[in-house]
Protein backbone atom coordinates (compact mmCIF):
# COMPACT_ATOMS: atom_id res chain seq x y z
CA UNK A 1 -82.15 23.16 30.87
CA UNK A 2 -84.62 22.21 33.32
CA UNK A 3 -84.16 22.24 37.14
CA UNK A 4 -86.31 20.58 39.92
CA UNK A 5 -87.17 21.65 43.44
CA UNK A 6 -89.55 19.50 45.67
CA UNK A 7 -89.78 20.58 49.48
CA UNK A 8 -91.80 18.79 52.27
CA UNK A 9 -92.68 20.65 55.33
CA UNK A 10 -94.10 19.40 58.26
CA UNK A 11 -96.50 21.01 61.70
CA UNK A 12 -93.38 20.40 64.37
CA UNK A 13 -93.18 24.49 65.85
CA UNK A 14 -92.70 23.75 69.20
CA UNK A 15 -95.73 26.00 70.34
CA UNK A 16 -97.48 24.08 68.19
CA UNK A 17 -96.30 20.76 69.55
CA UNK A 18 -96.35 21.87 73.01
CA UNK A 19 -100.97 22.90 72.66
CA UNK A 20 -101.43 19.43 70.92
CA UNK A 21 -99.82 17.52 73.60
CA UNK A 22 -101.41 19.15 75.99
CA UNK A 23 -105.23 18.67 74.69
CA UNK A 24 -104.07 14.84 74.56
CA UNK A 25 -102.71 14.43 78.01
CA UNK A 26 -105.76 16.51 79.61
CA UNK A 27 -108.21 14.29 77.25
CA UNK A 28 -106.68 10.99 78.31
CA UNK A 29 -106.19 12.77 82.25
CA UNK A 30 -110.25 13.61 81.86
CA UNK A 31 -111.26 10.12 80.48
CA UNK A 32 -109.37 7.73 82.62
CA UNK A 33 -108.31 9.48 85.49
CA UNK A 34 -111.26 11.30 86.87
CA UNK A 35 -113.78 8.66 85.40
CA UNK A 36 -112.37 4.91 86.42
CA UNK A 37 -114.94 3.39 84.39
CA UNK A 38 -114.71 4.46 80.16
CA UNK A 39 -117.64 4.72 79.10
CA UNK A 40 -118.11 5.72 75.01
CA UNK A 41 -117.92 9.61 75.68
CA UNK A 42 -114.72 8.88 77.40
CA UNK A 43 -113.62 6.60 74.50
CA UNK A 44 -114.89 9.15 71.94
CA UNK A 45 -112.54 12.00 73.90
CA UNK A 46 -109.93 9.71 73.97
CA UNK A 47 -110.12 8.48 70.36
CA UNK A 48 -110.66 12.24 69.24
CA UNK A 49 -108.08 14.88 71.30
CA UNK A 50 -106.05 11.86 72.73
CA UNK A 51 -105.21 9.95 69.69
CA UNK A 52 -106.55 11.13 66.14
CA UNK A 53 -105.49 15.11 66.59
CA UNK A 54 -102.08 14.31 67.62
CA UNK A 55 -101.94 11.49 64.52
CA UNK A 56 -103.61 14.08 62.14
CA UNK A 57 -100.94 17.14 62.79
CA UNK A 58 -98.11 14.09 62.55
CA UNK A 59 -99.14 13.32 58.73
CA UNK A 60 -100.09 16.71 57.86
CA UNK A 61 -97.46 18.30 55.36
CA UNK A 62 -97.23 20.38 52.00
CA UNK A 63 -95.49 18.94 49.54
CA UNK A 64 -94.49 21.16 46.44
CA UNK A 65 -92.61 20.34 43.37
CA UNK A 66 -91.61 22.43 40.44
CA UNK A 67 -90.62 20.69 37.52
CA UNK A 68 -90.91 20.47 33.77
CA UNK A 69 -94.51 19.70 34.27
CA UNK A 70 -95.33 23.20 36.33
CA UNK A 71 -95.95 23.54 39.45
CA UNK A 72 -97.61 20.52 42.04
CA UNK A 73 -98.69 20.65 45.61
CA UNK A 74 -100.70 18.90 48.00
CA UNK A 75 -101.07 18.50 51.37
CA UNK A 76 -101.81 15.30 52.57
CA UNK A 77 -104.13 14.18 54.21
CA UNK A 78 -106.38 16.89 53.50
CA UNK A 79 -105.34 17.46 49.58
CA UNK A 80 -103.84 13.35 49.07
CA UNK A 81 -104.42 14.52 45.25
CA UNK A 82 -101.28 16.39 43.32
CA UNK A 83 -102.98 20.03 42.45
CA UNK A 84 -100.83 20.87 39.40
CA UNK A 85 -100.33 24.14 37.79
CA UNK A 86 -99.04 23.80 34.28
CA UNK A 87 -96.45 26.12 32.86
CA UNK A 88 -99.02 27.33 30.22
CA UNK A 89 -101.74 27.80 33.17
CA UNK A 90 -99.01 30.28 34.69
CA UNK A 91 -98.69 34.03 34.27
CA UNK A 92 -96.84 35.28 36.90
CA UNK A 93 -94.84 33.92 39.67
CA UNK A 94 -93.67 35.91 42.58
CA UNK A 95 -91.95 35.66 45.96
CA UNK A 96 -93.90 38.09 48.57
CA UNK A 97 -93.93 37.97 52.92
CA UNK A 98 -96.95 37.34 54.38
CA UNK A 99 -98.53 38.14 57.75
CA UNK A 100 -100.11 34.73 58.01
CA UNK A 101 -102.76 35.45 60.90
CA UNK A 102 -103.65 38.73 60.29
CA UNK A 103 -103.34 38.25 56.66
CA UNK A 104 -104.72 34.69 56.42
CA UNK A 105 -106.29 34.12 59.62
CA UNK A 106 -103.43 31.11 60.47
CA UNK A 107 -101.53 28.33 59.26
CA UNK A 108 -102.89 25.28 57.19
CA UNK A 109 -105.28 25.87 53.61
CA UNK A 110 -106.60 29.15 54.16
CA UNK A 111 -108.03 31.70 52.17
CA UNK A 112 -106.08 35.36 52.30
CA UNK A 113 -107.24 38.37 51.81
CA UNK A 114 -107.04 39.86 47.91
CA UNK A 115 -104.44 36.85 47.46
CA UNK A 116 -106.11 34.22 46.94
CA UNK A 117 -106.15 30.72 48.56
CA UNK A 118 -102.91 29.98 51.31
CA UNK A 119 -101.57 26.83 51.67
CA UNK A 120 -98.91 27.44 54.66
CA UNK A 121 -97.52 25.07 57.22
CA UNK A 122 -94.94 27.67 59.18
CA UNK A 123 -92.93 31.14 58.49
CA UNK A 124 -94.19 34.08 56.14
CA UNK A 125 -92.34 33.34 53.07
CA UNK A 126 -94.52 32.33 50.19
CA UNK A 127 -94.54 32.23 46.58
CA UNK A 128 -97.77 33.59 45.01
CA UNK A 129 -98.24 32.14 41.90
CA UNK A 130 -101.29 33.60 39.58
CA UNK A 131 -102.92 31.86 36.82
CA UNK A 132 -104.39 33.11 33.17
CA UNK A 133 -107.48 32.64 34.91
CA UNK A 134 -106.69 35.52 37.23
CA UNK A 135 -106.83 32.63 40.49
CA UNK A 136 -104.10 33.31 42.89
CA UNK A 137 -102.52 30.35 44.95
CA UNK A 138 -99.73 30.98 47.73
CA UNK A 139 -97.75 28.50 48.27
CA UNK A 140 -95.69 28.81 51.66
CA UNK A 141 -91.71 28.13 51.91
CA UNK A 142 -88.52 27.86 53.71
CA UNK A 143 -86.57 28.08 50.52
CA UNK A 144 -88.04 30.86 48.81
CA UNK A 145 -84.89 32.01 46.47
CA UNK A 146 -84.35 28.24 45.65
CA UNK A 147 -88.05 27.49 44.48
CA UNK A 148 -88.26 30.91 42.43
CA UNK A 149 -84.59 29.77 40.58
CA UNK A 150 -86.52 26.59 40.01
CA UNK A 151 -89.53 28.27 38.60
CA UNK A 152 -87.39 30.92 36.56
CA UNK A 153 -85.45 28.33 35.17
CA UNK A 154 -88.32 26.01 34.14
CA UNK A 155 -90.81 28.57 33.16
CA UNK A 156 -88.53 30.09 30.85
CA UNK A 157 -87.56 26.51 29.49
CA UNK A 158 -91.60 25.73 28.51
């Protein structure tokens, strides 16, 4: 019996939400407002804080999904490519809290201290899944007890 879990998370903490839409209304406020007249370095300010920062934390998710196949995960548009970890790549797969700044340094694809690379978008609930190779990838989540039932039940199954 196999069972699948796939989870999409998104960047929308209000804190979060709140600093981005700040840097774009001060960019666009800087570049059109205090300058009449645009000239490229008020375009390029526009085009960077005003318009491609706030369309870059939009798209940005992590996508996982456990399945027959192992473990997958990405997070677009950074990782567009499925990373998969087969079942047979797999030798242990635990659920562990995190302190994700002082642990991590943040939020996003980080690298954590004696853990391994982080891929977190919010919260301190990750799974921590280690390979044969002895590689350790954390793999954040809201669901925690569903994923692991997912991985039990499919890891077992292979």
């Amino acid at each position: 019996m196999s069972l699948e879990y796939h989870e999409t998370q998104y960047f929308r903490q209000p804190w979060l939400i709140s600093l981005i839409a700040g840097i774009a209304i001060i960019s666009w406020y800087t570049a059109l407002v205090t300058e009449p007249v645009a000239g490229p370095v008020q375009i390029g300010i526009i085009l960077a804080f005003g318009v491609l920062l706030p369309l870059f934390f939009a798209v940005l998710r992590l996508e996982t999904h456990v399945s027959v196949d192992g473990i997958s995960y990405r997070m677009p548009p950074i990782v567009r490519k499925d990373r998969i970890i087969p079942w047979s790549d797999l030798e242990a797969a635990d659920q562990i809290t995190i302190r994700p700044i002082r642990d991590c340094g943040g939020w996003g694809i980080r690298y954590c201290r004696r853990e391994g690379i982080a891929y977190l978008i919010s919260g301190n609930q990750v799974i921590r899944c280690k390979k044969q190779t002895g590689e350790k990838v954390l793999l954040g989540t809201r669901h925690p007890e569903e994923m692991m039932r997912a991985i039990r039940t499919n890891y077992r199954a292979d």
